[in-house]
C-alpha atoms as a PDB file:
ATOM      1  CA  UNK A   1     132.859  24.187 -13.380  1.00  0.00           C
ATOM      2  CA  UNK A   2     132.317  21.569 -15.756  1.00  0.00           C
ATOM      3  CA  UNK A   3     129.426  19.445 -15.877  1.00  0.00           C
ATOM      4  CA  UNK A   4     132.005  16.518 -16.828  1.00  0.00           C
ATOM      5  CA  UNK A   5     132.919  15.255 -13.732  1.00  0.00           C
ATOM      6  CA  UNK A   6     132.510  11.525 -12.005  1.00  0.00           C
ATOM      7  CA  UNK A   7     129.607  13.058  -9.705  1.00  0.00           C
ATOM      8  CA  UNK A   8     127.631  13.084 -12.593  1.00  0.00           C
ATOM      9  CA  UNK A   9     128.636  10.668 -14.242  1.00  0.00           C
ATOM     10  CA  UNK A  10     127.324   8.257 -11.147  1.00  0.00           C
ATOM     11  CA  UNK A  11     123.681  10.193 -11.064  1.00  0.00           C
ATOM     12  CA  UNK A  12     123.725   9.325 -14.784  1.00  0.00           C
ATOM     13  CA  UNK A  13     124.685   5.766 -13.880  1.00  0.00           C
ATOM     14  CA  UNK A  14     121.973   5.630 -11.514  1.00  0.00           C
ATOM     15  CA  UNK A  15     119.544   6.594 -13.442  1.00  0.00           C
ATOM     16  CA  UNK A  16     120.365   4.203 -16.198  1.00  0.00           C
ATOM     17  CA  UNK A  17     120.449   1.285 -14.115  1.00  0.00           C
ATOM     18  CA  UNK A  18     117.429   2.036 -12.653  1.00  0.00           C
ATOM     19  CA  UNK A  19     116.104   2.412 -15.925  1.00  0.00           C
ATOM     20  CA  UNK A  20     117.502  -0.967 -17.052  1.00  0.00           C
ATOM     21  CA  UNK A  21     115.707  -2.801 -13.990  1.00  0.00           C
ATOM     22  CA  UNK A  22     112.244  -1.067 -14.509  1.00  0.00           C
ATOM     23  CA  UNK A  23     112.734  -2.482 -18.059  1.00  0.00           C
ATOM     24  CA  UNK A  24     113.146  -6.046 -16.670  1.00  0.00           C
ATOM     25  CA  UNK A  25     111.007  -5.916 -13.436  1.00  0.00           C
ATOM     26  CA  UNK A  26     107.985  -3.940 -14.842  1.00  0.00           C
ATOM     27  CA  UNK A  27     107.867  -3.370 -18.571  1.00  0.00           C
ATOM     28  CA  UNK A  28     109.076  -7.353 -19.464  1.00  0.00           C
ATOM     29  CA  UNK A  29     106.203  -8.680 -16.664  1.00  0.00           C
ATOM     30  CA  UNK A  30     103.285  -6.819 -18.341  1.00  0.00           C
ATOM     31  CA  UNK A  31     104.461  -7.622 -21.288  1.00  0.00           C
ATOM     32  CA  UNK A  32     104.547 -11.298 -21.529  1.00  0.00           C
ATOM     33  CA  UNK A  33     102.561 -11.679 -18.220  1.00  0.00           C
ATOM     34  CA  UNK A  34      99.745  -9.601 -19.108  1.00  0.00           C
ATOM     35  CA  UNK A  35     100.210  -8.523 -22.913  1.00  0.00           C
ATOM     36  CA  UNK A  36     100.761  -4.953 -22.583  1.00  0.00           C
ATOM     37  CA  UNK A  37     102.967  -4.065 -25.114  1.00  0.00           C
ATOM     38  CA  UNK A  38     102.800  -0.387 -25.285  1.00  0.00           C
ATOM     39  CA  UNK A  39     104.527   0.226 -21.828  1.00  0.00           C
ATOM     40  CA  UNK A  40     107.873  -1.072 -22.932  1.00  0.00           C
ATOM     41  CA  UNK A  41     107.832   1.375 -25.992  1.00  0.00           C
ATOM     42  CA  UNK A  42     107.968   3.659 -23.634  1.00  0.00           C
ATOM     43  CA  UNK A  43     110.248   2.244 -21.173  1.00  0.00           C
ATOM     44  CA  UNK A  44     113.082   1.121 -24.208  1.00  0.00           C
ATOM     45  CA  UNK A  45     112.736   4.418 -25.551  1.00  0.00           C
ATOM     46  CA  UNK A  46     113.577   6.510 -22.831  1.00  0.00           C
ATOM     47  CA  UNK A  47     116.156   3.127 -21.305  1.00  0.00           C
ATOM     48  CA  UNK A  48     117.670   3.330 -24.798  1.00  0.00           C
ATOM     49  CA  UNK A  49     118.163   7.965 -24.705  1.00  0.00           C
ATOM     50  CA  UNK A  50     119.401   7.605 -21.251  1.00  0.00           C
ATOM     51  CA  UNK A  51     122.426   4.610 -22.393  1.00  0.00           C
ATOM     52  CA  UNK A  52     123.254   7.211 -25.397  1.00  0.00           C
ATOM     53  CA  UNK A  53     123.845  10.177 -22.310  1.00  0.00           C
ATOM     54  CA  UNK A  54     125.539   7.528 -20.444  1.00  0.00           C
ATOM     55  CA  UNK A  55     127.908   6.294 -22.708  1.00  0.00           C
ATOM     56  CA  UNK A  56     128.673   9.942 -24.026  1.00  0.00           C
ATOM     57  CA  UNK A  57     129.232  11.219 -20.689  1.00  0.00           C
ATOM     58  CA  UNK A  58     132.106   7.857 -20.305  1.00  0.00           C
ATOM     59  CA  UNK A  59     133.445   8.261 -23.533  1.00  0.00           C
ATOM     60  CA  UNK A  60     134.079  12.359 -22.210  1.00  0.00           C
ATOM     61  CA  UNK A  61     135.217  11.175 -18.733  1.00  0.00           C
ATOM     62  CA  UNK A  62     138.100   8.997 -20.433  1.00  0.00           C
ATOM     63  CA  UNK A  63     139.290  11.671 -23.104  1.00  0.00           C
ATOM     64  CA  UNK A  64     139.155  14.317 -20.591  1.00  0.00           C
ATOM     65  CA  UNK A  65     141.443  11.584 -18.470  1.00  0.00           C
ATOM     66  CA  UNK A  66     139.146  11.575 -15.782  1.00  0.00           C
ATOM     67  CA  UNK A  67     139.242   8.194 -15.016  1.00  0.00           C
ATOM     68  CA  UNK A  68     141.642   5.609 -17.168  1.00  0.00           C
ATOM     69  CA  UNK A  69     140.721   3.769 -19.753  1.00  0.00           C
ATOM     70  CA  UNK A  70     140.210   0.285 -17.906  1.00  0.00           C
ATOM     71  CA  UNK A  71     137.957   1.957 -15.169  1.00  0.00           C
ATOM     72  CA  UNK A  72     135.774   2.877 -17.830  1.00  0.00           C
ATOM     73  CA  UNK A  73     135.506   0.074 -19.442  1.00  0.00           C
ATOM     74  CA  UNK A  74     134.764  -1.708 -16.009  1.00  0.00           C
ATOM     75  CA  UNK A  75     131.938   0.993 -15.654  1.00  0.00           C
ATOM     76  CA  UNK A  76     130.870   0.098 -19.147  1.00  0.00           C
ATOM     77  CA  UNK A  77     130.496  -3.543 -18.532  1.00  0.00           C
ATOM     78  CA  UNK A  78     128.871  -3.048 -15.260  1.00  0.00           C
ATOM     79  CA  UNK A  79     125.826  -1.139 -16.826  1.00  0.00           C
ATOM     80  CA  UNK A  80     125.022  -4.183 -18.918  1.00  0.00           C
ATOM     81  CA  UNK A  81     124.131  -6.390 -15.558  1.00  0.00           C
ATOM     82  CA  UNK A  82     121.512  -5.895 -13.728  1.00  0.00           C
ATOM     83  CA  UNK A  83     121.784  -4.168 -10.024  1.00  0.00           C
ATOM     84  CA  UNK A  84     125.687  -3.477 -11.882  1.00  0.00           C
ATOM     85  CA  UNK A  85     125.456   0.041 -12.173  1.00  0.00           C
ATOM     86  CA  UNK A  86     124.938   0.141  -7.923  1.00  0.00           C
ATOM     87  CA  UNK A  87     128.515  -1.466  -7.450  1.00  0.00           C
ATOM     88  CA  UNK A  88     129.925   1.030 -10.258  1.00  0.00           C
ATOM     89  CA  UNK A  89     128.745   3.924  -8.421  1.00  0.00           C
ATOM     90  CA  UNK A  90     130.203   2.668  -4.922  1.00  0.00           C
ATOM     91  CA  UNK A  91     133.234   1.960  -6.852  1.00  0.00           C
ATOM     92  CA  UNK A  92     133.491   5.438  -8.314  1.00  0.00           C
ATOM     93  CA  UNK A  93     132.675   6.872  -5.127  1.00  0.00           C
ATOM     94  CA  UNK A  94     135.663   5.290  -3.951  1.00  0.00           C
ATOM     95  CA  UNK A  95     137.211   6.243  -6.815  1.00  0.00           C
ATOM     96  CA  UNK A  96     136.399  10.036  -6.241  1.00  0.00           C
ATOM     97  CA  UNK A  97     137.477  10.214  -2.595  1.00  0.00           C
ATOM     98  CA  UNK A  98     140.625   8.950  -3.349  1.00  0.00           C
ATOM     99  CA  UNK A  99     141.843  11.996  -5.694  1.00  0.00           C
END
């Protein structure tokens, strides 16, 4: 079995997005609320290693022909909103039930 598939791909997305909001909700608060800059070196860092999986694991999905090119692309632009990556993984839930 590959590790390729769509059920991953929505843990990754997950993760990322969850990433993404502690960035916004915790790291950006201490950092101009309270001036603790070292937390978001942290938080980018691993925010920024977990978008480089994510993206990979699309860019595989489509060339394997997972999932077509414009649901990808959807699941792409979804990851740059905040709470975004929650609908994409419904949506590719949806998605995986139906084939």
């Amino acid at each position: 079995m590959s590790i390729i598939n769509l059920k991953n791909l929505r843990i990754i997305s997950l993760i990322e997005g969850i990433s993404y909001l502690t960035i916004l909700f915790i790291g950006m608060p201490l950092k101009y609320g309270v001036g603790i800059n070292e937390i978001n070196y942290i938080l980018g860092l691993t925010h920024g290693i977990l978008t480089i999986i994510f993206c990979t694991f699309l860019i595989l999905i489509w060339v394997k022909k997972i999932l077509p090119f414009n649901w990808c692309f959807g699941v792409f632009i979804a990851s740059l909103v905040p709470f975004g990556a929650f609908i994409a993984e419904k949506k590719l839930k949806q998605f995986e039930f139906k084939h």
